[in-house]
C-alpha atoms as a PDB file:
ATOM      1  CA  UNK A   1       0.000   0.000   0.000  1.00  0.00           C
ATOM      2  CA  UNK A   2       1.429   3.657  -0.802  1.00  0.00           C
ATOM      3  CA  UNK A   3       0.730   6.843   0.564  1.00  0.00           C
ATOM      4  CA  UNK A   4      -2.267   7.991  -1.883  1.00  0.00           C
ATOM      5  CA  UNK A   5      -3.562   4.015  -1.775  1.00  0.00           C
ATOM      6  CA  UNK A   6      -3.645   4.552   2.287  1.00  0.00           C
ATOM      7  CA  UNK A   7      -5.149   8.434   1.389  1.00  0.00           C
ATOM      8  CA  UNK A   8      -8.347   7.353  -0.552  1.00  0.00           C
ATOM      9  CA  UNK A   9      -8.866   4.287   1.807  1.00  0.00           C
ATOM     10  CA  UNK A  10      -9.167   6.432   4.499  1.00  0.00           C
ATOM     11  CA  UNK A  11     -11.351   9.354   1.741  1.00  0.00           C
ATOM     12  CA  UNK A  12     -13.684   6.145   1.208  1.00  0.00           C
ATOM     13  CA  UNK A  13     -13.908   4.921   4.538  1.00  0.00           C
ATOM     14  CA  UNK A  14     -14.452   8.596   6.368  1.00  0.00           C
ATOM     15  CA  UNK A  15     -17.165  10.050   4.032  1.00  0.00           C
ATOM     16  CA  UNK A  16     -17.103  13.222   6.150  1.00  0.00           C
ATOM     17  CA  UNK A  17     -13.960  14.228   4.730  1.00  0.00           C
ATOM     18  CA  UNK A  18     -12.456  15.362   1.978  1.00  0.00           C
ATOM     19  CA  UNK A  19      -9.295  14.211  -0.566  1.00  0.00           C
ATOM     20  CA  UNK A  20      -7.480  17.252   1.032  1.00  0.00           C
ATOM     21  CA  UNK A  21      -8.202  16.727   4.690  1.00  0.00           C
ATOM     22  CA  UNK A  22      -7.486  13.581   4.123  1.00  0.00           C
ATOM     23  CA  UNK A  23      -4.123  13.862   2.446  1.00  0.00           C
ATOM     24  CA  UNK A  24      -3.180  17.077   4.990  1.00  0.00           C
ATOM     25  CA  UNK A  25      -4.331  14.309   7.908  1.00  0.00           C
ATOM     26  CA  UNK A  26      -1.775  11.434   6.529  1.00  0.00           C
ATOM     27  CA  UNK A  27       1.065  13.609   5.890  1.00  0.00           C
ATOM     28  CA  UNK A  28       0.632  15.491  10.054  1.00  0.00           C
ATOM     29  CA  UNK A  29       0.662  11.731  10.858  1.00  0.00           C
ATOM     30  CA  UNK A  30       3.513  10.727   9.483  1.00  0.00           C
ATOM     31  CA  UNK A  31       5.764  14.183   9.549  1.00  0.00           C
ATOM     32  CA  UNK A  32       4.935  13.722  13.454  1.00  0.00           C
ATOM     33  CA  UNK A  33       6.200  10.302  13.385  1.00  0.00           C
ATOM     34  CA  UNK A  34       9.377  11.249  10.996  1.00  0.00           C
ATOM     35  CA  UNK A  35      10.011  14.127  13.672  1.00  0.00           C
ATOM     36  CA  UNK A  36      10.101  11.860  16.867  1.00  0.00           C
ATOM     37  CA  UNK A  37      11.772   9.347  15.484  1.00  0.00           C
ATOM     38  CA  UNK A  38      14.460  12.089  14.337  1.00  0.00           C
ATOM     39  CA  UNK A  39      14.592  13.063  18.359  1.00  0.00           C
ATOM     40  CA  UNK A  40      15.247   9.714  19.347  1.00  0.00           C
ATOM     41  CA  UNK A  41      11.751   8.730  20.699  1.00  0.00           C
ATOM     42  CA  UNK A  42      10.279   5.329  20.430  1.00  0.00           C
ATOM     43  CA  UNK A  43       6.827   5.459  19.173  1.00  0.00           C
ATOM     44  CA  UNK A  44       4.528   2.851  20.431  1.00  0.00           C
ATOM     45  CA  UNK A  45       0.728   2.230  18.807  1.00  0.00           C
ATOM     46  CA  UNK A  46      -0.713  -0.814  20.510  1.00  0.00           C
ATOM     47  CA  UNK A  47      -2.316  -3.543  18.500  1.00  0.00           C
ATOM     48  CA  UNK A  48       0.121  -2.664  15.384  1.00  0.00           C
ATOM     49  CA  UNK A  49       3.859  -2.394  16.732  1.00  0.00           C
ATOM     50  CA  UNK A  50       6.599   0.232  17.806  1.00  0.00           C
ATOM     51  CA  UNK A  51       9.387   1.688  15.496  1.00  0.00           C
ATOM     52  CA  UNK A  52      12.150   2.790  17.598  1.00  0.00           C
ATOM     53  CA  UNK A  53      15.806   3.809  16.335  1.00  0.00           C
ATOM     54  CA  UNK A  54      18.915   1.053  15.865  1.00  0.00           C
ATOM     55  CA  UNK A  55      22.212   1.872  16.008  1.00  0.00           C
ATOM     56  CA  UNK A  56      24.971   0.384  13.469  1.00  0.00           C
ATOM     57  CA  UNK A  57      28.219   0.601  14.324  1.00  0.00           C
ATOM     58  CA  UNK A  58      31.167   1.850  12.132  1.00  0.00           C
ATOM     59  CA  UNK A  59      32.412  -1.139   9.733  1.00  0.00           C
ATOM     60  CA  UNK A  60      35.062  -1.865   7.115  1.00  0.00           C
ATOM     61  CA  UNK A  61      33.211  -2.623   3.983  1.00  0.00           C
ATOM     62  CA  UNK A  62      34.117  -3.515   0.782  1.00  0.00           C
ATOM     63  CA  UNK A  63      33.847  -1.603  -2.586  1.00  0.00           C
ATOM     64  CA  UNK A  64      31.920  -4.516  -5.192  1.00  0.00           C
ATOM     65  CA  UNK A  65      33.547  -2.658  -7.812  1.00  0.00           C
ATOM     66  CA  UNK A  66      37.562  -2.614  -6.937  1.00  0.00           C
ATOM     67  CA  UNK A  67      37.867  -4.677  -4.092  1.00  0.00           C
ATOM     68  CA  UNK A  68      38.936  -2.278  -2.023  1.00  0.00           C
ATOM     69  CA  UNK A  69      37.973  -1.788   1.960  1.00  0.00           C
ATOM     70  CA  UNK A  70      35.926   1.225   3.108  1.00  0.00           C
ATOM     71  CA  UNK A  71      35.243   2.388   6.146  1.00  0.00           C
ATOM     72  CA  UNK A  72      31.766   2.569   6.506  1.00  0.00           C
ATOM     73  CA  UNK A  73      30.112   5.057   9.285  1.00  0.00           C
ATOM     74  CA  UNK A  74      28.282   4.612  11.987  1.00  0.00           C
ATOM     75  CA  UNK A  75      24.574   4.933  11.221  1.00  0.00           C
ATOM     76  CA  UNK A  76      21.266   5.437  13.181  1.00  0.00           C
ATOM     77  CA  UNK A  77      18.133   3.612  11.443  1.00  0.00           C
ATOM     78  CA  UNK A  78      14.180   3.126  11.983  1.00  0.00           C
ATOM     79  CA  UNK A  79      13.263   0.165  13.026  1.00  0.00           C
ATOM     80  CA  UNK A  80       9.806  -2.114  13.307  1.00  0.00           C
ATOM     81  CA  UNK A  81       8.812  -4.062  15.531  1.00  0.00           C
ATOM     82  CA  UNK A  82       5.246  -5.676  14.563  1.00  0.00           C
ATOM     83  CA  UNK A  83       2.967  -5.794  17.718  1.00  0.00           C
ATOM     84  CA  UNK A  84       1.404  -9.295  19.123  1.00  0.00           C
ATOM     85  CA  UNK A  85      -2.440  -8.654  17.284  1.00  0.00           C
ATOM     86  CA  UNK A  86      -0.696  -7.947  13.971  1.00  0.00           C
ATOM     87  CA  UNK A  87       1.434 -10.794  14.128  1.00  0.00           C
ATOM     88  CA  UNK A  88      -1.159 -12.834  14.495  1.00  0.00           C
ATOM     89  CA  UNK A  89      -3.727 -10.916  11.872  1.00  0.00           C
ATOM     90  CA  UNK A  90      -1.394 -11.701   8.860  1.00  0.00           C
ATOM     91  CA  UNK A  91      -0.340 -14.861  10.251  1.00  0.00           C
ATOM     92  CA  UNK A  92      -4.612 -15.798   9.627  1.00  0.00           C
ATOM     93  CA  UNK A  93      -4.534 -14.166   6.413  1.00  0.00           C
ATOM     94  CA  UNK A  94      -1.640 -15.690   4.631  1.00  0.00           C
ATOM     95  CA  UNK A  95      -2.347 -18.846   2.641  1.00  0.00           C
ATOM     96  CA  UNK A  96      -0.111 -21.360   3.477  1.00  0.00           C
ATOM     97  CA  UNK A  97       1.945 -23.053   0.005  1.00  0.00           C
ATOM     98  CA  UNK A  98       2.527 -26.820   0.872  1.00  0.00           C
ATOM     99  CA  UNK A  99       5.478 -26.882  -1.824  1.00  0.00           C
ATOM    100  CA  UNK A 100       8.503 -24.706  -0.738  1.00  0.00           C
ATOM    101  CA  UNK A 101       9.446 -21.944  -2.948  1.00  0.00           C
ATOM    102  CA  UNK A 102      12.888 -22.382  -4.526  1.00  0.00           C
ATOM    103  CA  UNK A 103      14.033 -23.907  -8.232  1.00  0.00           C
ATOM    104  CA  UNK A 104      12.137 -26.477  -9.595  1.00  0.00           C
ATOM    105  CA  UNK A 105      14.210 -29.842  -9.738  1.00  0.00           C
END
């Protein structure tokens, strides 16, 4: 799902309110998220999960290209963390494929 997919779900859903409410609503949601996450806070939304930031430590790396080692920086990313309910939601929703993906023999 994208951003304008989630945007007229919620415009079809929520009658009241318009394509551009709707769309100004989305984005306050997710600049507020973007921000805290920026300031280091965990953000927590029961029944769905909590994105919090990881840190990666500096690392030698290796250019594909030459061969040759680069230091790579440390790094701060988002992470997810799916809550308990939607575990268990997509767990009920995926169809399970007896044969296991991989090349045929």
């Amino acid at each position: 799902m994208t951003r304008s997919d989630l945007v007229a779900e919620l415009a079809e859903r929520f009658g009241q309110l318009t394509q551009r409410d709707t769309e100004f609503a989305v984005k306050t949601i997710l600049d507020a998220m973007s921000d805290a996450l920026a300031r280091g806070h965990r953000i927590e939304i029961r029944g769905f999960g909590s994105f919090s930031i990881n840190r990666r430590p500096p690392r030698v790396g290796r250019n594909p290209r030459s061969g040759e080692q680069v230091v790579v920086p440390e790094k701060l990313v988002p992470h997810f963390k799916p809550g308990k309910a939607l575990r268990e939601a997509v767990d009920a929703r995926m169809p399970v494929d007896p044969a296991p993906a991989g090349p045929a023999a």
